[in-house]
N, C-alpha and C. Protein backbone atom coordinates (compact mmCIF):
# COMPACT_ATOMS: atom_id res chain seq x y z
N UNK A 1 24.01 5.63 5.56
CA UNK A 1 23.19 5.70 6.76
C UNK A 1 24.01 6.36 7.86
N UNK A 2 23.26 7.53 8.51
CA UNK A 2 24.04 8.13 9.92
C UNK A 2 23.57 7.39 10.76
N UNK A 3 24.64 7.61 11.69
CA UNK A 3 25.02 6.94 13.14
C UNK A 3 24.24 7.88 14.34
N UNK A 4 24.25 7.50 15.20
CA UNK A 4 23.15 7.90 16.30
C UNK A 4 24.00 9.43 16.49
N UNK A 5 25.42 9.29 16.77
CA UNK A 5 26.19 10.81 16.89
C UNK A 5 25.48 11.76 15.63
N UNK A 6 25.68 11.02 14.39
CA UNK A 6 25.91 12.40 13.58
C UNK A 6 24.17 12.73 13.32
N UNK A 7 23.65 11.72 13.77
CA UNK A 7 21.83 12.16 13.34
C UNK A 7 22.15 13.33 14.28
N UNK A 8 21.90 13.38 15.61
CA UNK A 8 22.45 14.32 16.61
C UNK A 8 22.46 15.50 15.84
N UNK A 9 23.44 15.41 15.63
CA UNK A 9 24.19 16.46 15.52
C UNK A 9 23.71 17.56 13.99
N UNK A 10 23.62 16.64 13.03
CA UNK A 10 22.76 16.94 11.80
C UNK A 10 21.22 17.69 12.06
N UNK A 11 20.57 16.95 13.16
CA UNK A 11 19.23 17.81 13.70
C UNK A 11 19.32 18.56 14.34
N UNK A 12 20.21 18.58 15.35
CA UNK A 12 20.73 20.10 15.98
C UNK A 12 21.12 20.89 14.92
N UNK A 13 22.13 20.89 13.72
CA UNK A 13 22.10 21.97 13.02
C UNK A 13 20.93 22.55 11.74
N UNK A 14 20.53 21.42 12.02
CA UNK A 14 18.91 22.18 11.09
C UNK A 14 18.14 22.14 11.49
N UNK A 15 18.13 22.58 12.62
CA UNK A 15 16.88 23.09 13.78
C UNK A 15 15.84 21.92 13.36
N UNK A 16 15.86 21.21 13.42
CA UNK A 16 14.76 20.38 13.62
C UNK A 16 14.65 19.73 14.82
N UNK A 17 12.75 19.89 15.00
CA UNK A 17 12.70 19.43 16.97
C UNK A 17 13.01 17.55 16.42
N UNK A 18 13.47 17.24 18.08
CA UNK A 18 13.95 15.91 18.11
C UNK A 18 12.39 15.40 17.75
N UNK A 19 10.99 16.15 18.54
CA UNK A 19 9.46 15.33 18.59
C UNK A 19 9.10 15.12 16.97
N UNK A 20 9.39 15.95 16.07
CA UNK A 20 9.10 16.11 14.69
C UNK A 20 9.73 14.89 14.05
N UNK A 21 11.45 14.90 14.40
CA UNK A 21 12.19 14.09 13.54
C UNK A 21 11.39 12.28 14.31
N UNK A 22 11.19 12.44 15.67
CA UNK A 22 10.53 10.70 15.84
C UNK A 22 9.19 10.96 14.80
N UNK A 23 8.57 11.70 15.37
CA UNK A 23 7.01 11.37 14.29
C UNK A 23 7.28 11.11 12.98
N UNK A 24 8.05 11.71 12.49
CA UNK A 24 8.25 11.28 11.17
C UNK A 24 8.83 9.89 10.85
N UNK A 25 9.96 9.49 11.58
CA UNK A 25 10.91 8.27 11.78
C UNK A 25 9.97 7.31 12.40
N UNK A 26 8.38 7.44 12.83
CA UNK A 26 7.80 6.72 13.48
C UNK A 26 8.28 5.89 14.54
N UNK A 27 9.13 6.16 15.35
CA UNK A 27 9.90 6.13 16.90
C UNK A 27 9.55 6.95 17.77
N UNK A 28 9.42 6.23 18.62
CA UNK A 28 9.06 7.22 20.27
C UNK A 28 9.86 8.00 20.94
N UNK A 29 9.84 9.31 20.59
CA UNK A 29 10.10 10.34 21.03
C UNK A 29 11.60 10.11 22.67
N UNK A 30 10.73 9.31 23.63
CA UNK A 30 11.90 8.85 24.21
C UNK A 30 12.87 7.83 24.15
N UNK A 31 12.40 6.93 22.87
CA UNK A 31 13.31 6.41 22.10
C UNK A 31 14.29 6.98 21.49
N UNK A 32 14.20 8.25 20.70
CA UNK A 32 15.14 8.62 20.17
C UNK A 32 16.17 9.62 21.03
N UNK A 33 15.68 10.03 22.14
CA UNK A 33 16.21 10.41 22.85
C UNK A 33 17.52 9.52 23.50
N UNK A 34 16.99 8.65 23.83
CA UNK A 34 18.04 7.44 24.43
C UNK A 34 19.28 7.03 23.13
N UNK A 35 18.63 7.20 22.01
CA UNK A 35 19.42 7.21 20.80
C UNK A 35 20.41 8.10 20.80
N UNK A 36 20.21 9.13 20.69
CA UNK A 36 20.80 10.36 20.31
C UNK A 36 22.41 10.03 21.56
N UNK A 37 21.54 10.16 22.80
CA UNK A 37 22.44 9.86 24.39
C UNK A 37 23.55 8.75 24.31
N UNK A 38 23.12 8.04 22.84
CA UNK A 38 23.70 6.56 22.97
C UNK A 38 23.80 5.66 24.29
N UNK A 39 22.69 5.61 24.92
CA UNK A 39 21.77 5.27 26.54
C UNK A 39 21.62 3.84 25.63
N UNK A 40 21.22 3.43 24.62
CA UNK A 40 20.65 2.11 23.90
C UNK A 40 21.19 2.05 22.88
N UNK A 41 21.49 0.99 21.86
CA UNK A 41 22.32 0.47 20.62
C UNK A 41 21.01 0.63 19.79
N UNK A 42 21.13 1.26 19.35
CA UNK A 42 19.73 1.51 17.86
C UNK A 42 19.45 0.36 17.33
N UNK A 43 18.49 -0.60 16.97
CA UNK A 43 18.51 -1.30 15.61
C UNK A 43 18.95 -1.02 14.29
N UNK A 44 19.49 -1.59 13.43
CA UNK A 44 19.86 -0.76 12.13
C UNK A 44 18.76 -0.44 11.70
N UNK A 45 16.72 -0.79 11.48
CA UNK A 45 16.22 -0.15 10.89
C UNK A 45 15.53 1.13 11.04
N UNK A 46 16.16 1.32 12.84
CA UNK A 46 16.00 2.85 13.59
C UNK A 46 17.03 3.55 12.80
N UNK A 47 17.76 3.13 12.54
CA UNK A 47 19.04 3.97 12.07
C UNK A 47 18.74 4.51 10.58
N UNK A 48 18.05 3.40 10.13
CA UNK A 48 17.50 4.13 8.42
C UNK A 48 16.64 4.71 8.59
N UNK A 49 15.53 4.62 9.73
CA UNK A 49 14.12 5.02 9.65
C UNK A 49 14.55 6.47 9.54
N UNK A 50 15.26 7.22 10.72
CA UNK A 50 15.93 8.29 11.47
C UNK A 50 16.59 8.58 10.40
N UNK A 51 17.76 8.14 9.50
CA UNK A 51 18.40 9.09 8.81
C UNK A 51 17.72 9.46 7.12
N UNK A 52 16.36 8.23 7.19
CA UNK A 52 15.45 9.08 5.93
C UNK A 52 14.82 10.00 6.34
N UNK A 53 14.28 9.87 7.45
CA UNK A 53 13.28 11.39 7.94
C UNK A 53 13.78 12.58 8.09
N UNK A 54 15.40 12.30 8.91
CA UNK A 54 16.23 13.42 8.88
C UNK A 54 16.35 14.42 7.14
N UNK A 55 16.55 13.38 6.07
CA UNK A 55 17.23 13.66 5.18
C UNK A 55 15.82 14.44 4.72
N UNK A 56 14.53 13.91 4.83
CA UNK A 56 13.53 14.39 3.95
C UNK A 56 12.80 15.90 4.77
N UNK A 57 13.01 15.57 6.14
CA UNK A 57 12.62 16.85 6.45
C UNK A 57 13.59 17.68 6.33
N UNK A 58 15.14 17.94 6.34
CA UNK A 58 15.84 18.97 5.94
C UNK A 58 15.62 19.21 4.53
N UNK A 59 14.88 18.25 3.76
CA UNK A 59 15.03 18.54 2.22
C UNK A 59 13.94 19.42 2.00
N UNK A 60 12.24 19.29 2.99
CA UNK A 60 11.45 19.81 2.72
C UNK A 60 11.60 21.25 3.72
N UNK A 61 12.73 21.54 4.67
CA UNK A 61 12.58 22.73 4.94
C UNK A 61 13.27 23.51 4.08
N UNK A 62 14.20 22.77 3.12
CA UNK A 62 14.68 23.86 1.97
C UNK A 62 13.67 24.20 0.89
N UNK A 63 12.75 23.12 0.71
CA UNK A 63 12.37 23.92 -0.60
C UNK A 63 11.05 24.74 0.24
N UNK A 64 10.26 24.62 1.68
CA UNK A 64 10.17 25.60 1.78
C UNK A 64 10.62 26.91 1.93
N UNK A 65 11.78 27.04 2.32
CA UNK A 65 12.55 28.15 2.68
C UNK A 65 12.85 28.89 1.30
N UNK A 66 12.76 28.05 0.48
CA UNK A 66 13.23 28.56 -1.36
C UNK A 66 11.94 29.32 -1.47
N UNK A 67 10.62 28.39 -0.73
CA UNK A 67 9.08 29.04 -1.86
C UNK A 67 8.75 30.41 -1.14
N UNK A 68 8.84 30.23 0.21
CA UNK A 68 9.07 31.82 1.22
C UNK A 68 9.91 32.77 0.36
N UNK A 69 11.01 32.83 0.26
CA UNK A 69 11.92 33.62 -0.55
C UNK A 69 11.71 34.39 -1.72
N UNK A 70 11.10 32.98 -2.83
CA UNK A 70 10.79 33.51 -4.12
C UNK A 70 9.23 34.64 -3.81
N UNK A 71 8.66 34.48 -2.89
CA UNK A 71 7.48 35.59 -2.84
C UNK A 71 7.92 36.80 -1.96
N UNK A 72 9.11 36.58 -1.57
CA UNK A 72 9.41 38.04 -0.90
C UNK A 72 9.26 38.37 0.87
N UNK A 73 8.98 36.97 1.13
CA UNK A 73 8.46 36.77 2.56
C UNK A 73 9.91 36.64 3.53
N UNK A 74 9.87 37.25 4.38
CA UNK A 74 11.29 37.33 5.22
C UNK A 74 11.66 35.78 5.83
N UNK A 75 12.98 35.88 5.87
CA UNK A 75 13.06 34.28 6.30
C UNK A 75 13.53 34.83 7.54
N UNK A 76 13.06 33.96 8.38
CA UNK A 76 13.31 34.45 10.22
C UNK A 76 14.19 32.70 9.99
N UNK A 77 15.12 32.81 10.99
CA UNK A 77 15.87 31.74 11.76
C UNK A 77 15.33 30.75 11.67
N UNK A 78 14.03 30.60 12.45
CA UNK A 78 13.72 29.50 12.93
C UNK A 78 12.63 28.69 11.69
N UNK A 79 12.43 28.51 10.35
CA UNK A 79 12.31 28.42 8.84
C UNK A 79 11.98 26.83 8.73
C-alpha cells in the first residue's frame, strides 16, 4: 500500500487527474487533495481505496495505450 507522498507523486507521473483518481477511489475530490498536502492523516482504508484505483487506472491507461498503438493510431502525451 502507498503512502499519501508516493500516491502523489505516482499520479503526477502518470498523468492522471487528481478528480478521476477520487472518483474512482470513491473519495472527495477535496479529500484527496488534503491527502496528497498531508493537511489530514488518511484512514488506512483511504490509503487502499487510493492506491487500488491508482494501480488500476495506470494499468488501464496501458493497455489502452497498447490497443491505440497496435492499430496505428498516434499516441499524443496526454494517453
Amino acid at each position: 500500500m502507498m503512502n499519501a507522498q508516493t500516491i502523489r507523486s505516482t499520479r503526477v507521473a502518470a498523468e492522471i487527474s487528481a478528480s478521476l483518481l477520487a472518483a474512482k477511489a470513491n473519495i472527495n475530490r477535496t479529500r484527496l487533495s488534503q491527502i496528497e498536502r498531508r493537511y489530514v492523516q488518511p484512514k488506512e482504508d483511504e490509503l487502499l481505496r487510493l492506491s487500488r484505483a491508482l494501480e488500476q487506472l495506470i494499468h488501464a491507461k496501458s493497455v489502452v495505450r497498447d490497443a491505440v498503438a497496435s492499430v496505428g493510431w498516434p499516441i499524443g502525451g496526454n494517453l
